[in-house]
PDB file of N, CA and C in Angstrom:
ATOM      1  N   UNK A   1    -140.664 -26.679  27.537  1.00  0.00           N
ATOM      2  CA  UNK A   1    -141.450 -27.472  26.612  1.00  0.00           C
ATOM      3  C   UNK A   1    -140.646 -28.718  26.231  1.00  0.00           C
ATOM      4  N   UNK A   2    -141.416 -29.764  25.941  1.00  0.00           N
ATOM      5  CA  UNK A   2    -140.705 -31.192  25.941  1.00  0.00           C
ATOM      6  C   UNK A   2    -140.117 -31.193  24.473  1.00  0.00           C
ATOM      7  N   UNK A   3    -138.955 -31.488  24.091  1.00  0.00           N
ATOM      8  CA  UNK A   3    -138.660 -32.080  22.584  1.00  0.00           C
ATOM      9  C   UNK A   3    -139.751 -32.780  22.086  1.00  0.00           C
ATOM     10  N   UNK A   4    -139.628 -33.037  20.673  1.00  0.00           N
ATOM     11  CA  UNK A   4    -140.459 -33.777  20.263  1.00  0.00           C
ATOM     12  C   UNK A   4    -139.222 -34.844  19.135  1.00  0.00           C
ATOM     13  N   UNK A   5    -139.969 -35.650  19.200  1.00  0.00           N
ATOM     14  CA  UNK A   5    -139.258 -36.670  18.266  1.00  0.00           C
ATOM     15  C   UNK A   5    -139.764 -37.237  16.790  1.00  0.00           C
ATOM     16  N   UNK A   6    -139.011 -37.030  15.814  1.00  0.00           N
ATOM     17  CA  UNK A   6    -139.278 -37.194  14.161  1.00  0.00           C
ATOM     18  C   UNK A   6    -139.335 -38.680  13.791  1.00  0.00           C
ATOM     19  N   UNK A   7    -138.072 -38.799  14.193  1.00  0.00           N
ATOM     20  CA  UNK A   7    -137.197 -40.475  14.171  1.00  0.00           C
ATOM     21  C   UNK A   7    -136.940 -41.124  14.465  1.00  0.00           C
ATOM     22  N   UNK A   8    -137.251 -40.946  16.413  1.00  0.00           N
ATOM     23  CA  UNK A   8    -137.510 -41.901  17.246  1.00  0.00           C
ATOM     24  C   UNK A   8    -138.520 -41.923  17.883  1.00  0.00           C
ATOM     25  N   UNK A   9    -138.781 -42.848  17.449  1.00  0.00           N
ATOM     26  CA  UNK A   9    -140.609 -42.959  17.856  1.00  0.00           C
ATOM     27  C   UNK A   9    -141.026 -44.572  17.680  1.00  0.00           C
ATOM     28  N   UNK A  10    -141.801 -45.028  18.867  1.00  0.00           N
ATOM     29  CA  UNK A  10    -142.033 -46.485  19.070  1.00  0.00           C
ATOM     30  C   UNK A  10    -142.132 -47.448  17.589  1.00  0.00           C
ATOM     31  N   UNK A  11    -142.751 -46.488  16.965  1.00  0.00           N
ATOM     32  CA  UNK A  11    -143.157 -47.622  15.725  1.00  0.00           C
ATOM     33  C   UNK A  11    -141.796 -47.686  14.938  1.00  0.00           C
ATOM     34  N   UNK A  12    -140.842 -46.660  14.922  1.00  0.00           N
ATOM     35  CA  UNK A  12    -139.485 -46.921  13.860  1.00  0.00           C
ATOM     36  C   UNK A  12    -138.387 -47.698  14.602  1.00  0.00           C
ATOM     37  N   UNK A  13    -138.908 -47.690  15.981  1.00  0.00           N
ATOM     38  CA  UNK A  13    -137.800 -48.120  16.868  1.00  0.00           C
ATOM     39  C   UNK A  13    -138.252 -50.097  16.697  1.00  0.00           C
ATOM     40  N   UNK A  14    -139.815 -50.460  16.741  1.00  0.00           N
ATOM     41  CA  UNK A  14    -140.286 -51.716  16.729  1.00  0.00           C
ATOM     42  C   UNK A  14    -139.573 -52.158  15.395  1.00  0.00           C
ATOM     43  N   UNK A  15    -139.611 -51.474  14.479  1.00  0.00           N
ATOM     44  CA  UNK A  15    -139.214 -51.563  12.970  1.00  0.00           C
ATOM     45  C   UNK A  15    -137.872 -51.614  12.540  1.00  0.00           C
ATOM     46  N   UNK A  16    -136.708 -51.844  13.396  1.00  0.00           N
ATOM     47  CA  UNK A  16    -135.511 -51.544  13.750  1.00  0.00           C
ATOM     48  C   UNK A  16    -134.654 -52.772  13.109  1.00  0.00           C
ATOM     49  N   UNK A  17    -134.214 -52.971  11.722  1.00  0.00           N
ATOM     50  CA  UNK A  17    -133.661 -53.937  11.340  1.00  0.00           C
ATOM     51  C   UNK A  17    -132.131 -54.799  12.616  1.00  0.00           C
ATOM     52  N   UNK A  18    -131.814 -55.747  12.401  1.00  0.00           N
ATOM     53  CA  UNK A  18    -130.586 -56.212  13.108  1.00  0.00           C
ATOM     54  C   UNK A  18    -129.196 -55.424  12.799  1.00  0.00           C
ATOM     55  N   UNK A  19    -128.904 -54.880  13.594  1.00  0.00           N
ATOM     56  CA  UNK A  19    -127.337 -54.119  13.147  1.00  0.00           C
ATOM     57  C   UNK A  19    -127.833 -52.885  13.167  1.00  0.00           C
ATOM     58  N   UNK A  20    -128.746 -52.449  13.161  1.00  0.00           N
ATOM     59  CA  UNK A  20    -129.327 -51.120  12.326  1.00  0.00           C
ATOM     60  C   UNK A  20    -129.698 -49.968  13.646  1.00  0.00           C
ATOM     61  N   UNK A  21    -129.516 -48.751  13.505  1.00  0.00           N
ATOM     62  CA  UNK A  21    -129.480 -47.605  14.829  1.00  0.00           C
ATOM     63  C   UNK A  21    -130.353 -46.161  14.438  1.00  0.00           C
ATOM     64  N   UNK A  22    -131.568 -45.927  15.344  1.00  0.00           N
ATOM     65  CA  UNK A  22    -131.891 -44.581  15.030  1.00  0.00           C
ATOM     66  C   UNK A  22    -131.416 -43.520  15.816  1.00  0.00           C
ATOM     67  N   UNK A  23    -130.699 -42.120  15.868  1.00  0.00           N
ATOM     68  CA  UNK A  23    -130.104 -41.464  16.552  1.00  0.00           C
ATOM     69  C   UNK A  23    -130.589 -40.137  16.560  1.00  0.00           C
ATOM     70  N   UNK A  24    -131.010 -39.662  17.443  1.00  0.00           N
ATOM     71  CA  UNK A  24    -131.479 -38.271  17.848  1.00  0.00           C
ATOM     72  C   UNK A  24    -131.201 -37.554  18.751  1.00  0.00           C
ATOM     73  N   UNK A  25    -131.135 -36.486  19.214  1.00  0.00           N
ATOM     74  CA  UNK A  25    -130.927 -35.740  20.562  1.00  0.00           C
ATOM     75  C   UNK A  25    -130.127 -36.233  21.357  1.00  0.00           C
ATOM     76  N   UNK A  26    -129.518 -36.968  21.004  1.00  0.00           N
ATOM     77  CA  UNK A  26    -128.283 -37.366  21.643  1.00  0.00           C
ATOM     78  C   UNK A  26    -129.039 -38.712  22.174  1.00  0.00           C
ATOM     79  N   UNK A  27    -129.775 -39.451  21.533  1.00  0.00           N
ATOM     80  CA  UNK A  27    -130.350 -40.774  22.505  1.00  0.00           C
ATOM     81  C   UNK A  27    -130.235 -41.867  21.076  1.00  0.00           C
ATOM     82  N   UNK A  28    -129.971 -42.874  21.310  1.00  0.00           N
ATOM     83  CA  UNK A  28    -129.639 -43.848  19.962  1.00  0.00           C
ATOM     84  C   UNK A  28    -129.933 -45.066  20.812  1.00  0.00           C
ATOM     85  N   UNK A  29    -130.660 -45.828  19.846  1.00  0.00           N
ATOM     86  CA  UNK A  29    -131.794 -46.778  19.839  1.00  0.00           C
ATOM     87  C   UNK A  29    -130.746 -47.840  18.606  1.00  0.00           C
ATOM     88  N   UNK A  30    -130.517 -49.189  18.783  1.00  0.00           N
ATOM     89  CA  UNK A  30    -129.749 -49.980  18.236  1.00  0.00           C
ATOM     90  C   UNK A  30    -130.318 -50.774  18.544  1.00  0.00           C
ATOM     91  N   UNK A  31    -130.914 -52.183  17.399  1.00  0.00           N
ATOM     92  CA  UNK A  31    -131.297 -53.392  17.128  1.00  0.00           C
ATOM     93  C   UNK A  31    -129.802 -54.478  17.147  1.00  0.00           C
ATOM     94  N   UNK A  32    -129.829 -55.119  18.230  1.00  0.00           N
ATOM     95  CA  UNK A  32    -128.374 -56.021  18.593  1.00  0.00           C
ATOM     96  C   UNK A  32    -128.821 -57.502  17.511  1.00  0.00           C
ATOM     97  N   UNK A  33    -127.580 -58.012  17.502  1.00  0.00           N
ATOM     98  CA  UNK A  33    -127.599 -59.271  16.744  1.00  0.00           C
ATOM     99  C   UNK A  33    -128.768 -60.621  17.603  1.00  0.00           C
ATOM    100  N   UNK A  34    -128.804 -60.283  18.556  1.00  0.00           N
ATOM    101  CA  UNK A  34    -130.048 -61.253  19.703  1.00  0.00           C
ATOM    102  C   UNK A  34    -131.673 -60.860  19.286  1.00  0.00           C
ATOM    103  N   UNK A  35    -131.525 -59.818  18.644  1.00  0.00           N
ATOM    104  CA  UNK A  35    -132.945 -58.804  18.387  1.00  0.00           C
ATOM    105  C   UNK A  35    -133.466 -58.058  19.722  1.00  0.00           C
ATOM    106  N   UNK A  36    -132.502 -57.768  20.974  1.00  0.00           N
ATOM    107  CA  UNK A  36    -132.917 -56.957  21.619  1.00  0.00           C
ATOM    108  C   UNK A  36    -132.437 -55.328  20.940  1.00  0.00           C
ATOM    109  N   UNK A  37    -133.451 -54.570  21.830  1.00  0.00           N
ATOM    110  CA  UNK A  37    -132.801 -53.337  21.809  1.00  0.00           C
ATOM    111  C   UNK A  37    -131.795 -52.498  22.684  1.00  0.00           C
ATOM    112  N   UNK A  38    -130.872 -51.751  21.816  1.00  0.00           N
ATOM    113  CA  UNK A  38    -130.017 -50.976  23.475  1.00  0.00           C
ATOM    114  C   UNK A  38    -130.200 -49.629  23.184  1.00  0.00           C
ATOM    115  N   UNK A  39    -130.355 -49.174  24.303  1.00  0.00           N
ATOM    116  CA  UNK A  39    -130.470 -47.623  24.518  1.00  0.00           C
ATOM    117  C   UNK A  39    -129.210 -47.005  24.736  1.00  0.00           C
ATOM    118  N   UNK A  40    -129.116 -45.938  24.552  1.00  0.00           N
ATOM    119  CA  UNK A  40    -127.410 -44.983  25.074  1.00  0.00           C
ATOM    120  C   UNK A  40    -127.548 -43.935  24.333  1.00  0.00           C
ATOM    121  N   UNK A  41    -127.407 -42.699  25.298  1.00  0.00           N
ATOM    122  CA  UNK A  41    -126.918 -41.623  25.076  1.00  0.00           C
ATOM    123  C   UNK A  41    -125.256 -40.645  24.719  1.00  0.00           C
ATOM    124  N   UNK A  42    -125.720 -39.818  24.360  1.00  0.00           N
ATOM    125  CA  UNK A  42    -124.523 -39.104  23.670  1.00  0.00           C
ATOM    126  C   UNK A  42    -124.240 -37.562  24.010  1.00  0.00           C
ATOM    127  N   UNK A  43    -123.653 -37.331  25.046  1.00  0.00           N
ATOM    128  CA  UNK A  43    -124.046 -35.844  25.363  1.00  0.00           C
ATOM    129  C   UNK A  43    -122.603 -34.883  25.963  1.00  0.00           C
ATOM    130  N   UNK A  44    -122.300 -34.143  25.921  1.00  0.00           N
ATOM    131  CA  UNK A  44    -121.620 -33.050  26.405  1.00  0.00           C
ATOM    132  C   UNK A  44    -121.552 -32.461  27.657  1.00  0.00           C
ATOM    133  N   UNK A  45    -120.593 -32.823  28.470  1.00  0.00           N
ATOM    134  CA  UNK A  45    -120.611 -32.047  30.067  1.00  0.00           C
ATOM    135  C   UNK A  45    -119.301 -31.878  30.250  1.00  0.00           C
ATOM    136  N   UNK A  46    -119.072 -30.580  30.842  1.00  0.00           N
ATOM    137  CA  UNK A  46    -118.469 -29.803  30.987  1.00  0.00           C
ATOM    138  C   UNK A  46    -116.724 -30.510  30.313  1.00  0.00           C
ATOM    139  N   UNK A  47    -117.153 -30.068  29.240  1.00  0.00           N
ATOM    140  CA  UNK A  47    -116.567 -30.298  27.312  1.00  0.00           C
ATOM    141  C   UNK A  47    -115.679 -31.651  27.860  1.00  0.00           C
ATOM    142  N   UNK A  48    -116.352 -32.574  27.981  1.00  0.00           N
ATOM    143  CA  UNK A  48    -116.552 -33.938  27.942  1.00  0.00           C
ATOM    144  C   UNK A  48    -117.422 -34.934  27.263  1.00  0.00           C
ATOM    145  N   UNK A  49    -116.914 -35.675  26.365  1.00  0.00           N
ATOM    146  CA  UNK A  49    -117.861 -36.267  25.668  1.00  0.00           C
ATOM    147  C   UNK A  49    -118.525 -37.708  26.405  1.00  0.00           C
ATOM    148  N   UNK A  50    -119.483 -37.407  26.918  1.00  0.00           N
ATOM    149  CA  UNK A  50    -120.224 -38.856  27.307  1.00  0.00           C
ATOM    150  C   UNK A  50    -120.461 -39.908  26.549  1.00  0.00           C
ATOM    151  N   UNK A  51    -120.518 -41.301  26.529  1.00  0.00           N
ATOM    152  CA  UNK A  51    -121.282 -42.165  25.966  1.00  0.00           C
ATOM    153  C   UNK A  51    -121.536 -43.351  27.284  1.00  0.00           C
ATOM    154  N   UNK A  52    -122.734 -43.865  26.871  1.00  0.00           N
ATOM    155  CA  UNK A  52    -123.199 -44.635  28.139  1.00  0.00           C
ATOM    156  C   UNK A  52    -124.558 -45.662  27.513  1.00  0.00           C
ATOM    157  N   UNK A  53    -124.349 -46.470  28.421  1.00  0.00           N
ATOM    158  CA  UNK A  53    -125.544 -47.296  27.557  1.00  0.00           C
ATOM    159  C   UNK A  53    -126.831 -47.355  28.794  1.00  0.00           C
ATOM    160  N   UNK A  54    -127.803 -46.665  28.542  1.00  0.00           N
ATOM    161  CA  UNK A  54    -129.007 -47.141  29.444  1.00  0.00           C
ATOM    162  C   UNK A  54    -129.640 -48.022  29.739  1.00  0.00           C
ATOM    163  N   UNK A  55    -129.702 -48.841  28.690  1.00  0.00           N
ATOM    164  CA  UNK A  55    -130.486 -50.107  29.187  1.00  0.00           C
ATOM    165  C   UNK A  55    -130.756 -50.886  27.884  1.00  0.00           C
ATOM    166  N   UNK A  56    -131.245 -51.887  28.221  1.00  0.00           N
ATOM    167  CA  UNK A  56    -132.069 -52.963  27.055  1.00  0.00           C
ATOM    168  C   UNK A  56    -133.142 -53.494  26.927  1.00  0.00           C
ATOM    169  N   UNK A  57    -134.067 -53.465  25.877  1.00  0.00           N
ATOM    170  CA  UNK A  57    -135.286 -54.052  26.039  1.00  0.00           C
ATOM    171  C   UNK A  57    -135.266 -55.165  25.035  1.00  0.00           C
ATOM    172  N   UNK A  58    -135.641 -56.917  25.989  1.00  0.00           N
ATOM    173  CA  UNK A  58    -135.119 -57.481  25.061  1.00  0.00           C
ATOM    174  C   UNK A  58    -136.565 -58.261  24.126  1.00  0.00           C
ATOM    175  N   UNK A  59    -135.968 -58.864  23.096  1.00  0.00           N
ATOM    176  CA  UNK A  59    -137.256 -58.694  22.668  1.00  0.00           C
ATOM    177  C   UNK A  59    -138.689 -59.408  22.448  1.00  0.00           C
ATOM    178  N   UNK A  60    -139.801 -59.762  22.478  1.00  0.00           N
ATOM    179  CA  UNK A  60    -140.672 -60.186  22.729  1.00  0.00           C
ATOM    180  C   UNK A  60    -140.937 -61.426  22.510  1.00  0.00           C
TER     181      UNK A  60
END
């Protein structure tokens, strides 16, 4: 069954002050000083701590 999401969700993410980050399930959503967004995860493999940035959506 798929997660579901409380706090990240399109409309809080559109709503995303400058500087400002929503973080869940290991996925964090950050409003950059340009007003794009960056994506990056946060996760655990084999007791290694990941961080990585997925991508950017910049903004409209």
């Amino acid at each position: 069954m798929a997660k579901t999401f409380a706090k990240l969700t399109r409309p809080a993410i559109r709503n995303l002050e400058i500087g400002k980050r929503i973080a869940e399930h290991g996925i964090v959503a950050e409003r950059t000083s340009a007003g794009d967004v960056r994506y990056s995860i946060n996760i655990m493999a084999d007791g290694q701590r990941i961080h990585r940035v997925i991508g950017r959506k910049a903004k409209a």
